[in-house]
Protein backbone atom coordinates (compact mmCIF):
# COMPACT_ATOMS: atom_id res chain seq x y z
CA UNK A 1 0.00 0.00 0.00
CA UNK A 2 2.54 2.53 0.83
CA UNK A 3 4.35 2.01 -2.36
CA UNK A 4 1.24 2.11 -4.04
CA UNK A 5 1.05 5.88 -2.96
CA UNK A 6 4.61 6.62 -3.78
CA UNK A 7 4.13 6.26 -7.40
CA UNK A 8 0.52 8.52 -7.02
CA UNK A 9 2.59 11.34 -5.22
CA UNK A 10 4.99 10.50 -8.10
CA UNK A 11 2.74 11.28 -10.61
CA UNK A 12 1.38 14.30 -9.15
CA UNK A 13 5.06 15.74 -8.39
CA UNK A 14 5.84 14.76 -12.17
CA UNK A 15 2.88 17.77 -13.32
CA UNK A 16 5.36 20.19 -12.50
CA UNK A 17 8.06 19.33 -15.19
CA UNK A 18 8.65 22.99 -16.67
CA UNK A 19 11.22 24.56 -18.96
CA UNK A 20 11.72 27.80 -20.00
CA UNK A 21 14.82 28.23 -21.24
CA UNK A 22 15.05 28.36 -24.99
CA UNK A 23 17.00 29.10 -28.38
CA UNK A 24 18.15 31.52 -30.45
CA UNK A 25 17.52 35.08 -28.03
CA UNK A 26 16.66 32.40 -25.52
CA UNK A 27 13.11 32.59 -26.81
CA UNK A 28 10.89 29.51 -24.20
CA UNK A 29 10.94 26.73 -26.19
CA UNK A 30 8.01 25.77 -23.40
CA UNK A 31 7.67 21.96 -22.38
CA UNK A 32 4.77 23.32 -20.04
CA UNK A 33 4.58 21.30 -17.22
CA UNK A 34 4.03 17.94 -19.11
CA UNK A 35 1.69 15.07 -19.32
CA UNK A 36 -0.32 14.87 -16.03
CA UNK A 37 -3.27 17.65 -15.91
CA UNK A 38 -4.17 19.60 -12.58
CA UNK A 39 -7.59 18.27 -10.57
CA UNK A 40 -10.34 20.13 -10.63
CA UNK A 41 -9.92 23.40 -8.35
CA UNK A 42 -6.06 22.41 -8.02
CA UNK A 43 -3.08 24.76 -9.54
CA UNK A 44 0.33 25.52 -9.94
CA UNK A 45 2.76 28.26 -10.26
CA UNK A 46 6.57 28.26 -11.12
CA UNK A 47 8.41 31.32 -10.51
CA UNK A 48 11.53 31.49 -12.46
CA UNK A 49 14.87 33.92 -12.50
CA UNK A 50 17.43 33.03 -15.50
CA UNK A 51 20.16 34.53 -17.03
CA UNK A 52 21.92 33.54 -20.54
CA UNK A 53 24.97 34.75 -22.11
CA UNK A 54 26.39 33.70 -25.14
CA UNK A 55 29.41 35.20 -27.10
CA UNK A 56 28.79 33.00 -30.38
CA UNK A 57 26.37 31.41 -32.59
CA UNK A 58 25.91 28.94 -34.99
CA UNK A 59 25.62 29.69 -38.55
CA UNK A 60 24.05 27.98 -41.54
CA UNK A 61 25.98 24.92 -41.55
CA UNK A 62 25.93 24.25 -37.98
CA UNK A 63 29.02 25.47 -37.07
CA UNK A 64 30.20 27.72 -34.15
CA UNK A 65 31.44 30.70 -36.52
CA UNK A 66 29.15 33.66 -35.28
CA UNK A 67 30.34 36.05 -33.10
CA UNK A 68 27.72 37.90 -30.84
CA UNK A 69 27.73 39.51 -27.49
CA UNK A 70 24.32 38.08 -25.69
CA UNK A 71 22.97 38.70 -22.78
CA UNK A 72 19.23 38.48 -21.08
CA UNK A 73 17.42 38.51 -18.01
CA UNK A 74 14.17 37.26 -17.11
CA UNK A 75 11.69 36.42 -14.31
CA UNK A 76 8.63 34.59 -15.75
CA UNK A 77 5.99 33.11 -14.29
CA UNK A 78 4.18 29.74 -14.95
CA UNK A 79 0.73 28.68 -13.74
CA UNK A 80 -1.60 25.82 -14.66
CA UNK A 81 -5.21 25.06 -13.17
CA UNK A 82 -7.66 22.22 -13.31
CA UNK A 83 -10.81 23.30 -14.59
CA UNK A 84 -13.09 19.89 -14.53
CA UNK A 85 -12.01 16.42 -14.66
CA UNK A 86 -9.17 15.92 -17.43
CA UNK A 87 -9.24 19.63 -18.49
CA UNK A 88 -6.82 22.29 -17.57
CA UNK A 89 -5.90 25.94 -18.68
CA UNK A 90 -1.87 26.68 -18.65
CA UNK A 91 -0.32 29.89 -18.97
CA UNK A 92 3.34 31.96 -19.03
CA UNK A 93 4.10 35.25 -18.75
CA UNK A 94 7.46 36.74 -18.58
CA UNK A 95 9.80 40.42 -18.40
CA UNK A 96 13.00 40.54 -20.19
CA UNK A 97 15.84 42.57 -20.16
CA UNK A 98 18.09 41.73 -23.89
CA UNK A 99 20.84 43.15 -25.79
CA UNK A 100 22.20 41.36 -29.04
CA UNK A 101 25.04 42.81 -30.79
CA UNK A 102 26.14 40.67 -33.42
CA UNK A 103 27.29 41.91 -37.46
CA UNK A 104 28.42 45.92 -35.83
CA UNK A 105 24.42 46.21 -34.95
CA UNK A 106 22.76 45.90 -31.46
CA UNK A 107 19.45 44.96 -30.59
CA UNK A 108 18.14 45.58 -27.08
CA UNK A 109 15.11 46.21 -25.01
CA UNK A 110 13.06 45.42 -22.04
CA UNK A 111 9.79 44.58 -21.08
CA UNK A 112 7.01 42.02 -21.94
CA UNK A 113 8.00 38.89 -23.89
CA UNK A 114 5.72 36.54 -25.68
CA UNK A 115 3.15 35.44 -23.46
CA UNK A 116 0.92 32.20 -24.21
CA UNK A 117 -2.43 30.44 -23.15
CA UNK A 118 -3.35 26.77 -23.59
CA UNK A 119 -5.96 24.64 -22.82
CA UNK A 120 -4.82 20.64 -22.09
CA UNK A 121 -7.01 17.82 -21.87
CA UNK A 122 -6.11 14.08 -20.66
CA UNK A 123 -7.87 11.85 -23.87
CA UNK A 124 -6.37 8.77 -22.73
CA UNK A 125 -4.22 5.95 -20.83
CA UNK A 126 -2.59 2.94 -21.72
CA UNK A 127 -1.09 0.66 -18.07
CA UNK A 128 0.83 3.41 -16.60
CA UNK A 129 1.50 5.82 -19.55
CA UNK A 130 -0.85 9.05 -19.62
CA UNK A 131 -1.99 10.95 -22.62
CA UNK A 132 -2.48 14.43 -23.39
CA UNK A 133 -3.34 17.07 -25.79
CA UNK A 134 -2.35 20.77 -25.84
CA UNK A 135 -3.90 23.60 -27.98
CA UNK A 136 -2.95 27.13 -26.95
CA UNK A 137 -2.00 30.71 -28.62
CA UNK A 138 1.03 33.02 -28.13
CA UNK A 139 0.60 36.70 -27.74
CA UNK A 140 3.70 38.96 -29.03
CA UNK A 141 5.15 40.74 -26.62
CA UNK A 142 7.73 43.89 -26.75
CA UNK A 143 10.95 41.89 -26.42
CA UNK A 144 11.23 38.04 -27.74
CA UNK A 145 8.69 36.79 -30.06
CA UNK A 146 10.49 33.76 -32.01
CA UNK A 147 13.53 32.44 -33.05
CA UNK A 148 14.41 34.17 -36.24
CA UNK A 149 12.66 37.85 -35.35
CA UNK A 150 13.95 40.84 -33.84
CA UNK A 151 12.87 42.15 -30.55
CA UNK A 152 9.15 43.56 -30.74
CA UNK A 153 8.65 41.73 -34.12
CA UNK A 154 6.14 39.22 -34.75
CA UNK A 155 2.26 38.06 -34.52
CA UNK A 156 0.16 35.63 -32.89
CA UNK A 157 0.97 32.37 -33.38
CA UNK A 158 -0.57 29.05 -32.29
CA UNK A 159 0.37 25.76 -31.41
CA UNK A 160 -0.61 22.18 -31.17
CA UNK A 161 1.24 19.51 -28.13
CA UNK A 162 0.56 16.02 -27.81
CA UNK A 163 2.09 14.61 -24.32
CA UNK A 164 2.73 11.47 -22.84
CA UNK A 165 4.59 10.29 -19.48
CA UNK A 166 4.51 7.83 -17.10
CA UNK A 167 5.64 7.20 -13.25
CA UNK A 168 8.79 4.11 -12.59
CA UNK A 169 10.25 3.41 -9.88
CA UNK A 170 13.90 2.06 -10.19
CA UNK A 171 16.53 1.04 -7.48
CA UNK A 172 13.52 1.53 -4.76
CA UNK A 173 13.15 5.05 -5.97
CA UNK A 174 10.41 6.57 -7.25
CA UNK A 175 11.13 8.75 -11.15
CA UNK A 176 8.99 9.93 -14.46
CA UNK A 177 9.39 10.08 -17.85
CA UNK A 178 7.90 12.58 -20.24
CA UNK A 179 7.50 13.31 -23.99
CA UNK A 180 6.00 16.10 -25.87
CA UNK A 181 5.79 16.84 -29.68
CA UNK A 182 4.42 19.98 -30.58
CA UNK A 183 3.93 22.12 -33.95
CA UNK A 184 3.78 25.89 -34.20
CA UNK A 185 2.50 27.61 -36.46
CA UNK A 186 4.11 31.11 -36.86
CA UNK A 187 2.75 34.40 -38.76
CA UNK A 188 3.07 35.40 -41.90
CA UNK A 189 6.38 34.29 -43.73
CA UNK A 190 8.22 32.76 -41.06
CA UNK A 191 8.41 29.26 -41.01
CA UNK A 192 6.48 26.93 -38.94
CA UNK A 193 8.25 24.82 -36.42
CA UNK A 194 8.62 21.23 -34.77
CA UNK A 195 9.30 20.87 -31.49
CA UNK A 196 10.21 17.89 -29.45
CA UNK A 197 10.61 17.67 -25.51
CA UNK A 198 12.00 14.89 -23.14
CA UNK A 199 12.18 14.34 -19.65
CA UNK A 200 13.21 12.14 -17.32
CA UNK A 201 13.32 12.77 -13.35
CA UNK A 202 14.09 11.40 -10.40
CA UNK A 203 13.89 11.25 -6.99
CA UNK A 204 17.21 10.29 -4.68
CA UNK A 205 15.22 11.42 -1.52
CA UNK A 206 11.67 11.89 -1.13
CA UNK A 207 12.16 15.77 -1.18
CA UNK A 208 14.80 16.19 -3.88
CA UNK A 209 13.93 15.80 -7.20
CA UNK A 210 16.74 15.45 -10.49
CA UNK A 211 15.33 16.31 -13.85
CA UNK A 212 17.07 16.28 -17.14
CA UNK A 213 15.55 17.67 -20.34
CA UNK A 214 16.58 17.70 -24.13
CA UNK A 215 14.82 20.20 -26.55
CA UNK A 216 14.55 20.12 -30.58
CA UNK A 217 13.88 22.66 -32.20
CA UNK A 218 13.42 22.14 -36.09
CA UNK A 219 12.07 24.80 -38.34
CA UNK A 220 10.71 24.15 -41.75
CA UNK A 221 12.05 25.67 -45.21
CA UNK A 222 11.87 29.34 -45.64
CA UNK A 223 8.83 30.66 -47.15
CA UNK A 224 10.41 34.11 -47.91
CA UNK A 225 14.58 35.35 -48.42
CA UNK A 226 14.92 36.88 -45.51
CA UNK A 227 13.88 33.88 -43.25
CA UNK A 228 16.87 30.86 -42.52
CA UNK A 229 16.22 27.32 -41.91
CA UNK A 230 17.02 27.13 -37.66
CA UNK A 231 17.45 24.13 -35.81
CA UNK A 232 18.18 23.58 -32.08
CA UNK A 233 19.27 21.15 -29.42
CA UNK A 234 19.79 21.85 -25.80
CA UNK A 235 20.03 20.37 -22.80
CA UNK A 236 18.86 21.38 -19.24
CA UNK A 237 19.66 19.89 -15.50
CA UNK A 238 17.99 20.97 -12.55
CA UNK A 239 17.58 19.96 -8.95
CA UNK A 240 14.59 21.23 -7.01
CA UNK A 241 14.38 20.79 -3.56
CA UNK A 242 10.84 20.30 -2.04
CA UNK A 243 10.89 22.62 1.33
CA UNK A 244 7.05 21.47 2.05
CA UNK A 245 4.79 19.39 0.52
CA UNK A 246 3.66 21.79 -2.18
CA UNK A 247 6.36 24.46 -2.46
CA UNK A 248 10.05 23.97 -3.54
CA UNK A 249 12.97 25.60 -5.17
CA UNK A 250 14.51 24.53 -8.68
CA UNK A 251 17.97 25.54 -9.67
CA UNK A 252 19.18 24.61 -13.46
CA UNK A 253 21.75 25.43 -15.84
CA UNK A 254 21.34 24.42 -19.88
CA UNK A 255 23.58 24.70 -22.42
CA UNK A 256 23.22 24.15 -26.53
CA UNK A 257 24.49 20.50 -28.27
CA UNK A 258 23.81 21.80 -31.87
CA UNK A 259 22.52 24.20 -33.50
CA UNK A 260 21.64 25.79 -37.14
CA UNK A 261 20.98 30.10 -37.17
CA UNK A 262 20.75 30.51 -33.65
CA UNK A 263 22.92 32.25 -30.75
CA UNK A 264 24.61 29.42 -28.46
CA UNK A 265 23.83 30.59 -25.32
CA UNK A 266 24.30 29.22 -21.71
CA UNK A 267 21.35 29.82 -19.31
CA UNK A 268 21.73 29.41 -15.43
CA UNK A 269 18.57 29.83 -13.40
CA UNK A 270 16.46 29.60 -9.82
CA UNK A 271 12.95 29.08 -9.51
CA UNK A 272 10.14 28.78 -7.05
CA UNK A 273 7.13 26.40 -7.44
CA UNK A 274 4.14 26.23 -5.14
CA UNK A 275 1.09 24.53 -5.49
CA UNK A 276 -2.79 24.70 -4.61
């Protein structure tokens, strides 16, 4: 019995797999909170503070040839709340502070990034793995509003996640596993993008959880001359240490693997979640 409720506290610990940190101007590249949905009534928030430098950047061949001078920092906030059974709303907001210099120009600014909205709804489970769908819309902000834009540029764009994850328990501990693959679907000219998301956590101690995280990022062919084909890979550790039941604090670091058009940039990061 009591290992029976591990894995369930497992599982509900697992709904608060986030990312935020991203490519190119560190734009999210948002695995929001994964697979398991919030009960009805029931919600989350994650609090983060990051900050990415980068002093080079990948060009069209996928080599580390650009030379930029990057920096950004951001505090963004997360939340996610069960509206009826299987059926929950997600949001992120976030306020930057970026300057780009790269090719004898600068871009830099502050103030409201893109900002998104999503509805997710559990369709399905098969033995332990859960299954979920994502539809939600991003809202251009002042500052980063995709990959290949400059700051303040861009429209609303949408996007469509299916999830999946599941609880194990290995070496009498209790971990999770979760995948996401997502397509957005940007404005005008600029392409449309694939995304895919993996997680896996675990838990050395009850109250300390390990998480690492890969993100793709692929983007499809240019529609237009002044758009580049963009790819990504990063990866992200954290540790987040559960102070109570429902509150904790996350600290993470990420770094690029590959790359195609976008800055390489190294994130480090704190974060606070509580929940409901």
């Amino acid at each position: 019995m009591l290992s029976h409720w591990k894995v369930i506290l497992s599982s509900v610990r697992s709904a608060f797999t986030c990312c935020y940190i991203g490519v190119f101007c560190s734009v999210a590249n948002q695995a929001i909170a994964g697979a398991w949905v919030q009960e009805p009534g029931s919600s989350e928030f994650i609090t983060t503070i990051l900050y990415s430098s980068a002093i080079s950047g990948y060009d069209d061949l996928g080599n580390l040839t650009e030379v930029v001078e990057f920096s950004k920092l951001e505090t963004a906030v997360y939340g996610e709340y069960g509206l009826i059974k299987n059926w929950s709303i997600v949001g992120r907001v976030s306020y930057q502070e970026i300057s780009l210099q790269r090719n004898l120009g600068v871009d830099a600014g502050k103030g409201i990034g893109a900002s998104n909205i999503a509805l997710k709804y559990k369709f399905g489970q098969i033995g332990q793995w859960l299954f979920s769908s994502q539809a939600g819309v991003l809202i251009p902000g002042g500052t980063e509003n995709g990959l290949d834009l400059r700051l303040g540029e861009g429209g609303t764009e949408w996007e469509f996640r299916i999830l999946t994850g599941r609880p194990f328990k290995t070496l009498g501990k209790d971990g999770f596993v979760d995948i996401q693959i997502a397509r957005q679907f940007r404005s005008s000219v600029t392409p449309d993008e694939l995304k895919v998301d993996f997680t896996v956590g675990f838990y050395p101690k009850q109250n300390i959880m390990l998480m690492g995280q890969v993100f793709g990022v692929i983007g499809d062919k240019p529609r237009a001359i002044e758009r580049r084909k963009l790819e990504s890979l990063k990866i992200q550790g954290s540790l987040v240490w559960f102070l109570r039941e429902n509150s904790g604090v996350q600290f993470f670091a990420s770094r690029p693997v590959s790359g195609r058009n976008v800055i390489a940039d190294t994130a480090i990061g704190i974060g606070w979640w509580s929940r409901f």
